[in-house]
Each structure stands twice: as structure tokens, then as C-alpha cells.
PDB file of N, CA and C in Angstrom:
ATOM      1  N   UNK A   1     215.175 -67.470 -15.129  1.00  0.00           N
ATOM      2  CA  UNK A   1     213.907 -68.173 -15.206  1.00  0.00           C
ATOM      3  C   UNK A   1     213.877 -69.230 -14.113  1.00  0.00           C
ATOM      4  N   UNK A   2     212.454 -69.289 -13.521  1.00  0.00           N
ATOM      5  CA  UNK A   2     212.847 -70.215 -12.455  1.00  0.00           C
ATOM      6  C   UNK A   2     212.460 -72.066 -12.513  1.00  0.00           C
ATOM      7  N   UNK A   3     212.659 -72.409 -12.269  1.00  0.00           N
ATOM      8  CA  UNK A   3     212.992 -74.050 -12.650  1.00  0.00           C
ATOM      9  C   UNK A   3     211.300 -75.010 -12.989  1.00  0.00           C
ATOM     10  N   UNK A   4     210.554 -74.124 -12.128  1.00  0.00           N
ATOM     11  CA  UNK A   4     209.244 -74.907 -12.391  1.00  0.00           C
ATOM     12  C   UNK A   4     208.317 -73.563 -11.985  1.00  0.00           C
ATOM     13  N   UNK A   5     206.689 -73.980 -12.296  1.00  0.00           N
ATOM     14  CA  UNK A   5     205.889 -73.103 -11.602  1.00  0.00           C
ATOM     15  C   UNK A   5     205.356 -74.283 -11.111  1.00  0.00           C
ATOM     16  N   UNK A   6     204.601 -73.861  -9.761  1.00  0.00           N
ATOM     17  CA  UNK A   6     204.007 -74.924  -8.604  1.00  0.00           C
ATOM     18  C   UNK A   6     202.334 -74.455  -8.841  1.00  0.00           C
ATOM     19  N   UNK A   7     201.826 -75.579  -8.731  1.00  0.00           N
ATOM     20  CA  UNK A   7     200.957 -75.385  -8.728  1.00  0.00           C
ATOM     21  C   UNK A   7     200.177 -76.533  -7.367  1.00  0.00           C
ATOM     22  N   UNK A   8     199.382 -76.163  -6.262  1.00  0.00           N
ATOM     23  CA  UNK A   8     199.948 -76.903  -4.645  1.00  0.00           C
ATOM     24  C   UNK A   8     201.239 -77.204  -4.426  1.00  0.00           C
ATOM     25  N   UNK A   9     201.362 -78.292  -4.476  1.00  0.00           N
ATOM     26  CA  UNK A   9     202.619 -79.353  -4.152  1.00  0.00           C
ATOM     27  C   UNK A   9     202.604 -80.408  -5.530  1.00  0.00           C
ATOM     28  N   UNK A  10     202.386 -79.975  -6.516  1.00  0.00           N
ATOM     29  CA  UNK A  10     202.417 -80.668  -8.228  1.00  0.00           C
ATOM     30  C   UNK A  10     203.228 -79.809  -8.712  1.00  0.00           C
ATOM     31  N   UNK A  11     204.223 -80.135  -9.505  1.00  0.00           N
ATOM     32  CA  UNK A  11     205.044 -79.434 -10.706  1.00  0.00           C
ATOM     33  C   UNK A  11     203.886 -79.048 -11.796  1.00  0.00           C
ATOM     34  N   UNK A  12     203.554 -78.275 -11.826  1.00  0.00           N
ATOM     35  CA  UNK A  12     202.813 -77.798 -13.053  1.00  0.00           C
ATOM     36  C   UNK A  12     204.066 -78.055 -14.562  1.00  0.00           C
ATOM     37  N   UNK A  13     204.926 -77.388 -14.475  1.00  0.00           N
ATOM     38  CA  UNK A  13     205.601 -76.772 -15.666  1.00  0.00           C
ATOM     39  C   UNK A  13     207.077 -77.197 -15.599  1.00  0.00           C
ATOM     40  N   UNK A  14     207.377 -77.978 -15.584  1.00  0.00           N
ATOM     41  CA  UNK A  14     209.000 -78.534 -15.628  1.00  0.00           C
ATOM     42  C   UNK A  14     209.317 -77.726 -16.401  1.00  0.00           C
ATOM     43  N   UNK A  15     210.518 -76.929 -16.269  1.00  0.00           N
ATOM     44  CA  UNK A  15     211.437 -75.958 -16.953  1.00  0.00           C
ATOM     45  C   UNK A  15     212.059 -77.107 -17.978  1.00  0.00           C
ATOM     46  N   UNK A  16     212.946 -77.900 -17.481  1.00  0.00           N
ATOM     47  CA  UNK A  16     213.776 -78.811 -18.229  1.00  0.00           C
ATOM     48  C   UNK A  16     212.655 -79.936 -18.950  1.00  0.00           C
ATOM     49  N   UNK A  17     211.654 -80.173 -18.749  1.00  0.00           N
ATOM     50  CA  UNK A  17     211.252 -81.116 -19.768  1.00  0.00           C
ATOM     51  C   UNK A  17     209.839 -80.359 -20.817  1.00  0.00           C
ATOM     52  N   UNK A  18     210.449 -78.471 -21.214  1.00  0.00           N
ATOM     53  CA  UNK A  18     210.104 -78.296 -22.116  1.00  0.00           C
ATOM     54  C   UNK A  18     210.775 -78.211 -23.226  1.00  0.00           C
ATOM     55  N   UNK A  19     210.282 -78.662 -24.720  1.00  0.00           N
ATOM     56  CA  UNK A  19     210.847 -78.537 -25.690  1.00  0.00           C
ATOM     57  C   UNK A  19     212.017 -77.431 -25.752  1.00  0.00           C
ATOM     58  N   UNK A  20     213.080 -77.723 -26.402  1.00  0.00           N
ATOM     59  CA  UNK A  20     214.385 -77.062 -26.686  1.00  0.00           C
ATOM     60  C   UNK A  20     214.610 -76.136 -27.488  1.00  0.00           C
ATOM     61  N   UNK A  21     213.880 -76.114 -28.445  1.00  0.00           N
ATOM     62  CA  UNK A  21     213.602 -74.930 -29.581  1.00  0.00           C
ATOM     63  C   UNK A  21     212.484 -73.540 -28.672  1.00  0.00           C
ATOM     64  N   UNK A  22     213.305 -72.718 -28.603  1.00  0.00           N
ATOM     65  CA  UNK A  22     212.340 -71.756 -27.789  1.00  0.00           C
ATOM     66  C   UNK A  22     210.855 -71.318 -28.442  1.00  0.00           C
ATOM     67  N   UNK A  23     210.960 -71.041 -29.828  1.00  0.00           N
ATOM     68  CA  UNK A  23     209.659 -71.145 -30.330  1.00  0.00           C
ATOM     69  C   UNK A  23     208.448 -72.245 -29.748  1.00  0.00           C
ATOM     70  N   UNK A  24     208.732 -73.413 -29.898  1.00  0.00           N
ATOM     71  CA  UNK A  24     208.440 -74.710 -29.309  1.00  0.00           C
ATOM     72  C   UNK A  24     208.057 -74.829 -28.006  1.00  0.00           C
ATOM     73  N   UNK A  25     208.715 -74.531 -26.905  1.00  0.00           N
ATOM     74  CA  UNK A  25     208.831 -74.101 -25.774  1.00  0.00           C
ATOM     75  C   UNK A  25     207.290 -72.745 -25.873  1.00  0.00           C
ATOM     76  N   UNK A  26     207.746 -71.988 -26.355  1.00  0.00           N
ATOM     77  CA  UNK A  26     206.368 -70.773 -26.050  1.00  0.00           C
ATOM     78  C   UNK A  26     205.256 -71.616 -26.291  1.00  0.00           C
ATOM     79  N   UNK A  27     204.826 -72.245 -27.787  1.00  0.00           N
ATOM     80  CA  UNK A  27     203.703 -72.525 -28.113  1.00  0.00           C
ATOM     81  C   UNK A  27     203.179 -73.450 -26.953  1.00  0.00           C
ATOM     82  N   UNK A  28     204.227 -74.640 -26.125  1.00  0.00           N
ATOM     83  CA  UNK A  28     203.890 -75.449 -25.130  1.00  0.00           C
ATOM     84  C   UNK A  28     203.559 -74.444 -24.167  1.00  0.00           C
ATOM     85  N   UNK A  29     204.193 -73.651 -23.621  1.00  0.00           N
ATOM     86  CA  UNK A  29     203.473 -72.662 -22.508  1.00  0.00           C
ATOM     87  C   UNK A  29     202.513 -72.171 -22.752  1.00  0.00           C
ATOM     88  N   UNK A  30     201.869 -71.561 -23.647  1.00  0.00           N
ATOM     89  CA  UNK A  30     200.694 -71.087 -24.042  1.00  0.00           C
ATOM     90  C   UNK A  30     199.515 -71.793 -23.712  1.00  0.00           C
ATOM     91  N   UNK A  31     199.385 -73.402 -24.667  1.00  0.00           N
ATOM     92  CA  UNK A  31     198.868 -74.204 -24.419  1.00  0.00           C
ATOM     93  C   UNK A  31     198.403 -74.448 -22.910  1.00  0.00           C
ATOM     94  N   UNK A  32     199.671 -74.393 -22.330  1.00  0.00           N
ATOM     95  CA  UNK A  32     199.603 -74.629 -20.788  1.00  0.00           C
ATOM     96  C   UNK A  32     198.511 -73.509 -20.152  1.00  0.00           C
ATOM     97  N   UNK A  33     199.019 -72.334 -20.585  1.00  0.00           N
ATOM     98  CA  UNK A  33     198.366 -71.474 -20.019  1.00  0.00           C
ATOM     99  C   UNK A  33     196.639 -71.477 -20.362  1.00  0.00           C
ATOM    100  N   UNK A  34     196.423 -71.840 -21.861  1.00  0.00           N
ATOM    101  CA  UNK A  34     194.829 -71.813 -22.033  1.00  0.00           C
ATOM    102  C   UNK A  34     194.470 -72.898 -21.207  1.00  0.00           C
ATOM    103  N   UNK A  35     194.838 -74.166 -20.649  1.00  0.00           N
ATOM    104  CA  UNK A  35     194.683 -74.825 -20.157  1.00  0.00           C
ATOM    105  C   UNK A  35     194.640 -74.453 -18.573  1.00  0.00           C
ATOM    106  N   UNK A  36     195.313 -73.657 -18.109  1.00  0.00           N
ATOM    107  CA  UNK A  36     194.612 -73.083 -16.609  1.00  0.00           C
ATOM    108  C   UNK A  36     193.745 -72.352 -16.887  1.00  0.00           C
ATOM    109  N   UNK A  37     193.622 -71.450 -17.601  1.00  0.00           N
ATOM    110  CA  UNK A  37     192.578 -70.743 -17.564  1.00  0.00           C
ATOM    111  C   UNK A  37     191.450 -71.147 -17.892  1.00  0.00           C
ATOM    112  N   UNK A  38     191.011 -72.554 -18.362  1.00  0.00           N
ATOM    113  CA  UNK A  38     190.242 -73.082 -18.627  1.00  0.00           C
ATOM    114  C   UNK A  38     189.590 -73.371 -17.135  1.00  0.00           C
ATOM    115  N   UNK A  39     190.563 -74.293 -16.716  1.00  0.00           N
ATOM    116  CA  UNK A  39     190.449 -74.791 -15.488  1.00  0.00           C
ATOM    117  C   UNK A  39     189.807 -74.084 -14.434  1.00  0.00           C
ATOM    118  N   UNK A  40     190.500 -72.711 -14.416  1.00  0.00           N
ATOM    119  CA  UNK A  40     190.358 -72.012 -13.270  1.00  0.00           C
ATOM    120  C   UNK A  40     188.844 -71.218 -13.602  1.00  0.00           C
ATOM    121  N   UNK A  41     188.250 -71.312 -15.000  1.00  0.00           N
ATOM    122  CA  UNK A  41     187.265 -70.836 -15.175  1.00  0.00           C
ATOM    123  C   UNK A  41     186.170 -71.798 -14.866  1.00  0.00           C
ATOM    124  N   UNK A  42     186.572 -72.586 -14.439  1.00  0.00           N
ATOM    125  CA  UNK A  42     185.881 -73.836 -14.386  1.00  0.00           C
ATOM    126  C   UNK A  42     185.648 -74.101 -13.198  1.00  0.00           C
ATOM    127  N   UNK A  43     186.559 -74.002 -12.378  1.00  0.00           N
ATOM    128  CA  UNK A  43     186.857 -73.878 -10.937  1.00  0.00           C
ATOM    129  C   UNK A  43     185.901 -72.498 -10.804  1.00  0.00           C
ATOM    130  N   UNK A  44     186.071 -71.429 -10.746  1.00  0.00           N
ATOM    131  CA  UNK A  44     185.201 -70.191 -10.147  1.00  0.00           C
ATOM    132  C   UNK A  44     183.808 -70.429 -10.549  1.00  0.00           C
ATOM    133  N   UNK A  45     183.459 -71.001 -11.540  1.00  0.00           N
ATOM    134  CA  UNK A  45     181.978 -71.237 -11.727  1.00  0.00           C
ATOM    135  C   UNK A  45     181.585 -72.405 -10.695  1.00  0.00           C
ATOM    136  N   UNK A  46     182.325 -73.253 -10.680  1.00  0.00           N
ATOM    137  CA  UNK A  46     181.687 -74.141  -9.585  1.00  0.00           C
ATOM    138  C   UNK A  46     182.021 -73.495  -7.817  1.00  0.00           C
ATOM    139  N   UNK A  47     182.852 -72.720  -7.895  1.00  0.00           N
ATOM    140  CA  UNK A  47     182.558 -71.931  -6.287  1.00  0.00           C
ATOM    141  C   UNK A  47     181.548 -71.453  -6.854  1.00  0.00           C
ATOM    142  N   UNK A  48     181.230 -70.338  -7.496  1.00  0.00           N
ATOM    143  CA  UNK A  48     179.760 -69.544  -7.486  1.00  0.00           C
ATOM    144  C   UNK A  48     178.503 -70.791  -7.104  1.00  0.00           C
ATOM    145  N   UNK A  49     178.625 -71.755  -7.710  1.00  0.00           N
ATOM    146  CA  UNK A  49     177.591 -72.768  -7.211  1.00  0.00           C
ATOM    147  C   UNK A  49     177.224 -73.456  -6.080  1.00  0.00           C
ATOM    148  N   UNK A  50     178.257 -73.052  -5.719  1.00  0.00           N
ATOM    149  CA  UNK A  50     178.398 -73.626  -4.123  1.00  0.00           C
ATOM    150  C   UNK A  50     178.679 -72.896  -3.178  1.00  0.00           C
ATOM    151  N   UNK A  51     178.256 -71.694  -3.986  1.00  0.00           N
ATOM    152  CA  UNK A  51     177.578 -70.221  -2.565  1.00  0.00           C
ATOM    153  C   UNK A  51     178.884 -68.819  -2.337  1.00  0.00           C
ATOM    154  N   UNK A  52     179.929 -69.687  -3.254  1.00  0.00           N
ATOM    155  CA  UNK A  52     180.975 -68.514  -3.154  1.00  0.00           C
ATOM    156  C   UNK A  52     180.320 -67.056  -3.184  1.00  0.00           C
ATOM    157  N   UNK A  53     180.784 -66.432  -2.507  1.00  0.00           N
ATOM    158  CA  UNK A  53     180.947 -64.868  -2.526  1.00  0.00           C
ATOM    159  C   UNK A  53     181.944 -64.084  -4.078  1.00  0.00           C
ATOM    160  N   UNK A  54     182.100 -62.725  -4.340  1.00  0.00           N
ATOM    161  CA  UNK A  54     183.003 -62.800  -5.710  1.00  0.00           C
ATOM    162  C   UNK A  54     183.742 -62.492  -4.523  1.00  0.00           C
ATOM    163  N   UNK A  55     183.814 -61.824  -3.358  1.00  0.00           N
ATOM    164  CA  UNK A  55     184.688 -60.943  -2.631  1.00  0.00           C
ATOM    165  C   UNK A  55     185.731 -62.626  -2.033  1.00  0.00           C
ATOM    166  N   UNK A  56     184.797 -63.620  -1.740  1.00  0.00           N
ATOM    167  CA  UNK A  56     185.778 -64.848  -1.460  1.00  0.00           C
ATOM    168  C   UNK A  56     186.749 -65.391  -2.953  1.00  0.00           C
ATOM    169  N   UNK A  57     186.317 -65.571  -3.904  1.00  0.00           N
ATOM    170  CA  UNK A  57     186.726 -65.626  -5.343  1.00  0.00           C
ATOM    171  C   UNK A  57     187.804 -64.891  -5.523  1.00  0.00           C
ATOM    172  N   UNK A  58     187.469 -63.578  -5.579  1.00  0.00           N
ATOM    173  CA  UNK A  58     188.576 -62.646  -5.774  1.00  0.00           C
ATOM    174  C   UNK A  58     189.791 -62.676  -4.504  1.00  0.00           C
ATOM    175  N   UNK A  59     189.628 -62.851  -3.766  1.00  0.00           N
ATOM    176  CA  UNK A  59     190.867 -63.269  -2.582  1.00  0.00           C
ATOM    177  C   UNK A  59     191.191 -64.239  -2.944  1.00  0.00           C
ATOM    178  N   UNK A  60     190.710 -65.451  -3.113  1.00  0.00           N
ATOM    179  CA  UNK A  60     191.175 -66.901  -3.664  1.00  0.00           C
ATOM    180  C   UNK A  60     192.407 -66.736  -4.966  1.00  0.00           C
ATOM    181  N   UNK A  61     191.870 -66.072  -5.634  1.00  0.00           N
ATOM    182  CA  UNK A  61     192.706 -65.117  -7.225  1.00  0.00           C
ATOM    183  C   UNK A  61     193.556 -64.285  -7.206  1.00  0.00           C
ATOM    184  N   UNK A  62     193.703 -63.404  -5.990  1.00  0.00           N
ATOM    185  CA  UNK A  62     194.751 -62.441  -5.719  1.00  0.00           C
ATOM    186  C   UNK A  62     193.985 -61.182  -6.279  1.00  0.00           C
ATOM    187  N   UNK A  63     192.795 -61.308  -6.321  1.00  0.00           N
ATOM    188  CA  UNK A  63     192.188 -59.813  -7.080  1.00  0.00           C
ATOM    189  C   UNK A  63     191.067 -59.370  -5.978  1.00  0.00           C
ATOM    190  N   UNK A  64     190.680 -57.852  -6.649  1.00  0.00           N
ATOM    191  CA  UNK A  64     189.699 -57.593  -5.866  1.00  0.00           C
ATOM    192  C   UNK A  64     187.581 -58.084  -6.600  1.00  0.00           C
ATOM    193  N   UNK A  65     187.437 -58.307  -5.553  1.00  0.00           N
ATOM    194  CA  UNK A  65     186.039 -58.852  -5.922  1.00  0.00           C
ATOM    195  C   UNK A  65     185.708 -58.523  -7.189  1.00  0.00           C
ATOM    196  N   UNK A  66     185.679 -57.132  -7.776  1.00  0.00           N
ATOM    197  CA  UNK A  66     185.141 -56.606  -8.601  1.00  0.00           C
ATOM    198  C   UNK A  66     185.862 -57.287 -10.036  1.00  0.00           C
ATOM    199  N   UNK A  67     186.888 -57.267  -9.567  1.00  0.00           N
ATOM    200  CA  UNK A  67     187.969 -57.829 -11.079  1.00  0.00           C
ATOM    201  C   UNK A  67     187.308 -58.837 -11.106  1.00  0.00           C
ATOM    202  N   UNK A  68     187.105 -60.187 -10.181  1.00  0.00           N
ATOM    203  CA  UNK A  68     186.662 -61.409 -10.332  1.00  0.00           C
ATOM    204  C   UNK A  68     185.287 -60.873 -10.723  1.00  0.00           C
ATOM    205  N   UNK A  69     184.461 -60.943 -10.644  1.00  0.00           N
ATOM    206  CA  UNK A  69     183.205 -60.366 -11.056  1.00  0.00           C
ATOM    207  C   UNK A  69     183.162 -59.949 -12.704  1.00  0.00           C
ATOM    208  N   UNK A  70     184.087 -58.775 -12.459  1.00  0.00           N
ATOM    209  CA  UNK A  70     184.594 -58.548 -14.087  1.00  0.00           C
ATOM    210  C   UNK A  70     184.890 -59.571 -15.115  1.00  0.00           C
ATOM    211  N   UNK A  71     185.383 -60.330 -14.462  1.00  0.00           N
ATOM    212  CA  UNK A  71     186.387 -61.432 -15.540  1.00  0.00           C
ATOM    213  C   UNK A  71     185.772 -62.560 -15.164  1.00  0.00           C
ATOM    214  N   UNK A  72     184.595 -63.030 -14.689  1.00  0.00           N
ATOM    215  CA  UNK A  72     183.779 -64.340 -14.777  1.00  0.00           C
ATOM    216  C   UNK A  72     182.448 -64.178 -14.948  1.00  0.00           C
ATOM    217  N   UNK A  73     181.921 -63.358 -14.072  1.00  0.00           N
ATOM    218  CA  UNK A  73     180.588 -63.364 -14.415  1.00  0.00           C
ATOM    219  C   UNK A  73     180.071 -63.240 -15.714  1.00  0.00           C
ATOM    220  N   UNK A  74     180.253 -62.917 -16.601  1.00  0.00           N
ATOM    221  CA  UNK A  74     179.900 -62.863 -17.940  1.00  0.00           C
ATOM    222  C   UNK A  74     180.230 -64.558 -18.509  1.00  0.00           C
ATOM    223  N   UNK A  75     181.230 -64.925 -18.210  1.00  0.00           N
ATOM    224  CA  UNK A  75     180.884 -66.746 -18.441  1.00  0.00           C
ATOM    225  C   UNK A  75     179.816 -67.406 -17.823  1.00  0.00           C
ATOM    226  N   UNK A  76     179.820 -67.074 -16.100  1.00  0.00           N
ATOM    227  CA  UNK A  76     178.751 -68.181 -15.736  1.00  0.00           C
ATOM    228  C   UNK A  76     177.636 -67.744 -16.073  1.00  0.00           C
ATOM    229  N   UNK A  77     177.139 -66.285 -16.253  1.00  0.00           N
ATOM    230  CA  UNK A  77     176.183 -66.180 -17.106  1.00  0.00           C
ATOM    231  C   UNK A  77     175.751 -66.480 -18.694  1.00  0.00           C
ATOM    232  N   UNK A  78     176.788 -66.836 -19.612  1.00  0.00           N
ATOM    233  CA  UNK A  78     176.610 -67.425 -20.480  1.00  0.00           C
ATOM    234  C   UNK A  78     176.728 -68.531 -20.522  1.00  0.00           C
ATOM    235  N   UNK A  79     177.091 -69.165 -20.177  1.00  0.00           N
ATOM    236  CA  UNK A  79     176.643 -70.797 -19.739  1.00  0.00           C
ATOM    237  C   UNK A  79     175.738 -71.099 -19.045  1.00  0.00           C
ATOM    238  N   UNK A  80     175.073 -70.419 -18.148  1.00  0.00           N
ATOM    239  CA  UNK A  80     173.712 -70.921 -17.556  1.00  0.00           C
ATOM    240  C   UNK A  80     172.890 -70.611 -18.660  1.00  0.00           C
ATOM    241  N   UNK A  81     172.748 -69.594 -19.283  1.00  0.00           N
ATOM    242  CA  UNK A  81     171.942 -69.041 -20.660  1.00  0.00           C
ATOM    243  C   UNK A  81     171.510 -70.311 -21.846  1.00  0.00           C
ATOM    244  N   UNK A  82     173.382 -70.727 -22.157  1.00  0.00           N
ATOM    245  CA  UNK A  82     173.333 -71.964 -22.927  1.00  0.00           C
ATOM    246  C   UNK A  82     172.541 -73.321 -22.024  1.00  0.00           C
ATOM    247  N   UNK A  83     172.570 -73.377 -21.441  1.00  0.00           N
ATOM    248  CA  UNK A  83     172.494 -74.521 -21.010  1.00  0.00           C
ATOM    249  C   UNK A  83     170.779 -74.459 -20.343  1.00  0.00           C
ATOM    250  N   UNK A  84     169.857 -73.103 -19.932  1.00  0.00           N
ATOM    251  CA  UNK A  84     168.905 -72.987 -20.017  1.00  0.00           C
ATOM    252  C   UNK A  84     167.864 -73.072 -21.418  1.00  0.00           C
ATOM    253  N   UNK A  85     168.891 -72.816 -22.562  1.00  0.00           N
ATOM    254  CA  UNK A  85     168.173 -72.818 -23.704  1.00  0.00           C
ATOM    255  C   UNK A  85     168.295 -74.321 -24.178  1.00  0.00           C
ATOM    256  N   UNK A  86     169.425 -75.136 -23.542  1.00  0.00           N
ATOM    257  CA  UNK A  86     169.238 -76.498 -24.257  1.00  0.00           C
ATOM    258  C   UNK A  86     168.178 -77.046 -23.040  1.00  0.00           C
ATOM    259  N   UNK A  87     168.140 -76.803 -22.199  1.00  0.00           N
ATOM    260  CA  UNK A  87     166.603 -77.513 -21.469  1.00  0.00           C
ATOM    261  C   UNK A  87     165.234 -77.139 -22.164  1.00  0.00           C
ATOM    262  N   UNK A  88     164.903 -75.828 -22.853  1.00  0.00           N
ATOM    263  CA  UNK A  88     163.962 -75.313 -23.348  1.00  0.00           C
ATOM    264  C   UNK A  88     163.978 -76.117 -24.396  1.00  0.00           C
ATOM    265  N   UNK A  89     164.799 -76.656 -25.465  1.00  0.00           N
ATOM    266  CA  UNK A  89     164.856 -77.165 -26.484  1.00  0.00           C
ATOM    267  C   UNK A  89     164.919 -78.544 -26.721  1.00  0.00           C
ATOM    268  N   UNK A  90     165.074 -79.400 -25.333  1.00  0.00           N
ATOM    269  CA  UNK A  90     165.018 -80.982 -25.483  1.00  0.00           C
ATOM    270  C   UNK A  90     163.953 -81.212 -24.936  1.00  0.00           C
ATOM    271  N   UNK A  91     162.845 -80.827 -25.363  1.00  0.00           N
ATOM    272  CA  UNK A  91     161.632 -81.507 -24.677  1.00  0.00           C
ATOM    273  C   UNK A  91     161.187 -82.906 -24.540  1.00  0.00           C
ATOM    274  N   UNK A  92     162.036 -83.702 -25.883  1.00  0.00           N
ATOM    275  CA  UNK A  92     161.705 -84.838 -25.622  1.00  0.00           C
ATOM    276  C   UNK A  92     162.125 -85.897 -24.806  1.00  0.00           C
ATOM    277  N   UNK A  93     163.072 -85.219 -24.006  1.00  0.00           N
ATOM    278  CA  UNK A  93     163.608 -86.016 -22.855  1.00  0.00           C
ATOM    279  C   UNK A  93     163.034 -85.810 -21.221  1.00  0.00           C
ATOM    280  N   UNK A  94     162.953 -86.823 -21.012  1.00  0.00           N
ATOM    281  CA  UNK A  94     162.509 -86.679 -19.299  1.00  0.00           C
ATOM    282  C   UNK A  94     163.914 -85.768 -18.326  1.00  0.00           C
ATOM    283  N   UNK A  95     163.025 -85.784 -17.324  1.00  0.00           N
ATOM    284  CA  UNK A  95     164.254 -84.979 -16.408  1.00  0.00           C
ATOM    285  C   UNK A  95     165.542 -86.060 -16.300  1.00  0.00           C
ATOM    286  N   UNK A  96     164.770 -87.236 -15.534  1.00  0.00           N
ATOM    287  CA  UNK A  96     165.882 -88.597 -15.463  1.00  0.00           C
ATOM    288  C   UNK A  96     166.793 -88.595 -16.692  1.00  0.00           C
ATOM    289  N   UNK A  97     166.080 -89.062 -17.860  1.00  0.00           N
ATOM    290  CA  UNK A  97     166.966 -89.166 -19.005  1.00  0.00           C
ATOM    291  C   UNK A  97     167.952 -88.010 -19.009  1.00  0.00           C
ATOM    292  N   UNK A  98     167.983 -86.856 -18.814  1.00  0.00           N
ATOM    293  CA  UNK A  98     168.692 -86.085 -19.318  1.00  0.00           C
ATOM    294  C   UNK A  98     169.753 -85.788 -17.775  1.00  0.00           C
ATOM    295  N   UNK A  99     169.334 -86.075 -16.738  1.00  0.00           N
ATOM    296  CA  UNK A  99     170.510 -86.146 -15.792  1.00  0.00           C
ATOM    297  C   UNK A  99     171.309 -86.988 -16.253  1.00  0.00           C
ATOM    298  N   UNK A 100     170.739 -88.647 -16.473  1.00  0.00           N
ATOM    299  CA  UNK A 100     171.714 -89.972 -16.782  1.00  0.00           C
ATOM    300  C   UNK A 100     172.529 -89.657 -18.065  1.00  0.00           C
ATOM    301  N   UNK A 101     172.073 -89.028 -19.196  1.00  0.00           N
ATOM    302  CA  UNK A 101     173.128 -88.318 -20.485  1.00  0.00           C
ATOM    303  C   UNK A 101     174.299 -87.339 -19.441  1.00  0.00           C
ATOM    304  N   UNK A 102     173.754 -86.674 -18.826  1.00  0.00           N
ATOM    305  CA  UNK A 102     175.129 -85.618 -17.931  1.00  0.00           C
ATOM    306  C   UNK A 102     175.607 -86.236 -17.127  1.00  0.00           C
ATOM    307  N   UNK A 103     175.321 -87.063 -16.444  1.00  0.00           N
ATOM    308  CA  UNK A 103     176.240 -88.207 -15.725  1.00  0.00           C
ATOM    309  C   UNK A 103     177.082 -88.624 -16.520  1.00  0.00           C
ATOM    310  N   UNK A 104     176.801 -89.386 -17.609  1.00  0.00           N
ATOM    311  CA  UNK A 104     177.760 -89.963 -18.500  1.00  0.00           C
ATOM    312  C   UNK A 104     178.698 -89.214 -19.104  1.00  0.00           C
ATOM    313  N   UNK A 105     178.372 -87.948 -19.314  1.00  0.00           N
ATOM    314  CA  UNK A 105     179.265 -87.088 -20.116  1.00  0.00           C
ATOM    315  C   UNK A 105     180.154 -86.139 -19.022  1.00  0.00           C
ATOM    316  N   UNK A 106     179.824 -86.115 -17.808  1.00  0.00           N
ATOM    317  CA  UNK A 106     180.539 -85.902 -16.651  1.00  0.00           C
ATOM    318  C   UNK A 106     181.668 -87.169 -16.366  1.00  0.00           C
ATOM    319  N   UNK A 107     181.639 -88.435 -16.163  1.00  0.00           N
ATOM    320  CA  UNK A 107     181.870 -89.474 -16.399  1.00  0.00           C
ATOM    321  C   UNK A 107     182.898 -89.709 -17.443  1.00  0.00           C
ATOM    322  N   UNK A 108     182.981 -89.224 -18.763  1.00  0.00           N
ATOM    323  CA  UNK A 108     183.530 -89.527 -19.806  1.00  0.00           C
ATOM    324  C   UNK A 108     184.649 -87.981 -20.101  1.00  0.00           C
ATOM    325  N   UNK A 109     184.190 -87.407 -19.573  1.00  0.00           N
ATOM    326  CA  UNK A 109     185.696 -86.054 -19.149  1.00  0.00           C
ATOM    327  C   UNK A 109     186.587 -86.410 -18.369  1.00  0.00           C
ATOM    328  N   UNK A 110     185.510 -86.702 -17.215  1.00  0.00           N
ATOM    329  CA  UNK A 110     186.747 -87.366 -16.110  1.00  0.00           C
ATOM    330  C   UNK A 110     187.817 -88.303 -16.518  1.00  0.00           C
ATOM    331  N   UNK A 111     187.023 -89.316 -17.588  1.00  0.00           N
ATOM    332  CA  UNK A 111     187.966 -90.658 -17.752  1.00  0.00           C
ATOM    333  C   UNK A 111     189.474 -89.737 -18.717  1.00  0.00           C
ATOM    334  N   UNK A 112     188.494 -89.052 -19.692  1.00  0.00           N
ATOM    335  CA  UNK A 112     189.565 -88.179 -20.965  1.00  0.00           C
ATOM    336  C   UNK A 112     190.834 -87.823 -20.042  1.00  0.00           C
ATOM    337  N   UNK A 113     190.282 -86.822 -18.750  1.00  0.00           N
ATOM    338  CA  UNK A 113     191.308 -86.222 -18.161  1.00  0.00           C
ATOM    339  C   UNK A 113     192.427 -86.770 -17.338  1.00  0.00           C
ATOM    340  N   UNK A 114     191.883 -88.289 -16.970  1.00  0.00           N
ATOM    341  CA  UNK A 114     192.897 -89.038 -16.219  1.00  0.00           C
ATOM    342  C   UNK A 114     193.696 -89.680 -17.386  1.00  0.00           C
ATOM    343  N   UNK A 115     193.264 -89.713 -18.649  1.00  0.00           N
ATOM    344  CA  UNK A 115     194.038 -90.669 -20.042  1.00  0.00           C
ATOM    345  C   UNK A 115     195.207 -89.744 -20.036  1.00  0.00           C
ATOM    346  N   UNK A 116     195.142 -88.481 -19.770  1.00  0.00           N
ATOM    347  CA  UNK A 116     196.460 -87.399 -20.678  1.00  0.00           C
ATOM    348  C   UNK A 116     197.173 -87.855 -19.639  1.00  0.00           C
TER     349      UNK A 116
END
């Protein structure tokens, strides 16, 4: 097993400062792992927004376009869906108001994510 996984030039995964009980150890990797994949789903939706190609995506991923395509597009399309139906449904907010609520709640992830 090899000592860390890298993720740039960051230790993602210290080998030695996971729990000692191997059971323990898996459930922490796991975790880890829903946690990139979160990320990275998170990450490919915001390239698509900012003009990515899937064929650039899927090179970025080690896959071919189509896999990326396969395995995201069905999120960023359900999240634009959600998030078109909560604009249809807050009418009582102005455009302003409802940017300054997503500012804040953009704002208040960020802070969460620098606390861990």
C-alpha cells in the first residue's frame, strides 16, 4: 500500500494517520472517497459553466468524453431543473434579494469548509 494518495502537491490521505483498526480505517476512506466525489462533481459542473467541452472534462478525468457525459450530465441537469423550479416557486422575492440569500449561503460553505 502506498504511503499517501496526492492530490496536486496536498497529502490527501496520510496512510499513517488513519485509524488502526482496519474496519475503521475503510469506513474513514470511504468517507474520503464520497467526499471527492462530491467535490469533483462539483468541480465538473462548474467547468460545464464556464464553457467546458465534455471532450475537455473527460481528458481532465482520464476518461473518454462520453463516460464524462455519462456520469455527469444527468447531475448538472438535475440541478439546474431543481434550482429552475425553486426560481418558479419564490416569487416573492426580488432578483436582488435572492442573489444576496446565495451570496450568503455561498459565503457560509466557504466559511464551514475552511472550519474542518
Amino acid at each position: 500500500m502506498c504511503c499517501q494518495v496526492r492530490l496536486t502537491d496536498m497529502s490527501l490521505i496520510a496512510h499513517d494517520r488513519l485509524p488502526k483498526k482496519p474496519i475503521e480505517a475503510l469506513r474513514e476512506l470511504v468517507r474520503a472517497t464520497n467526499e471527492c466525489d462530491d467535490l469533483k462533481r462539483e468541480t465538473v459542473l462548474a467547468a460545464r459553466d464556464a464553457g467546458a467541452t465534455w471532450e475537455a472534462i473527460g481528458g481532465a478525468l482520464g476518461i473518454t468524453r462520453q463516460s464524462a457525459w455519462t456520469q455527469y450530465s444527468a447531475d448538472a441537469a438535475a440541478i439546474r431543473a431543481d434550482l429552475a423550479a425553486n426560481v418558479a416557486n419564490n416569487t416573492d422575492l426580488s432578483e436582488r434579494e435572492a442573489l444576496d440569500i446565495a451570496v450568503e449561503e455561498v459565503r457560509q460553505v466557504r466559511r464551514a469548509g475552511r472550519a474542518r
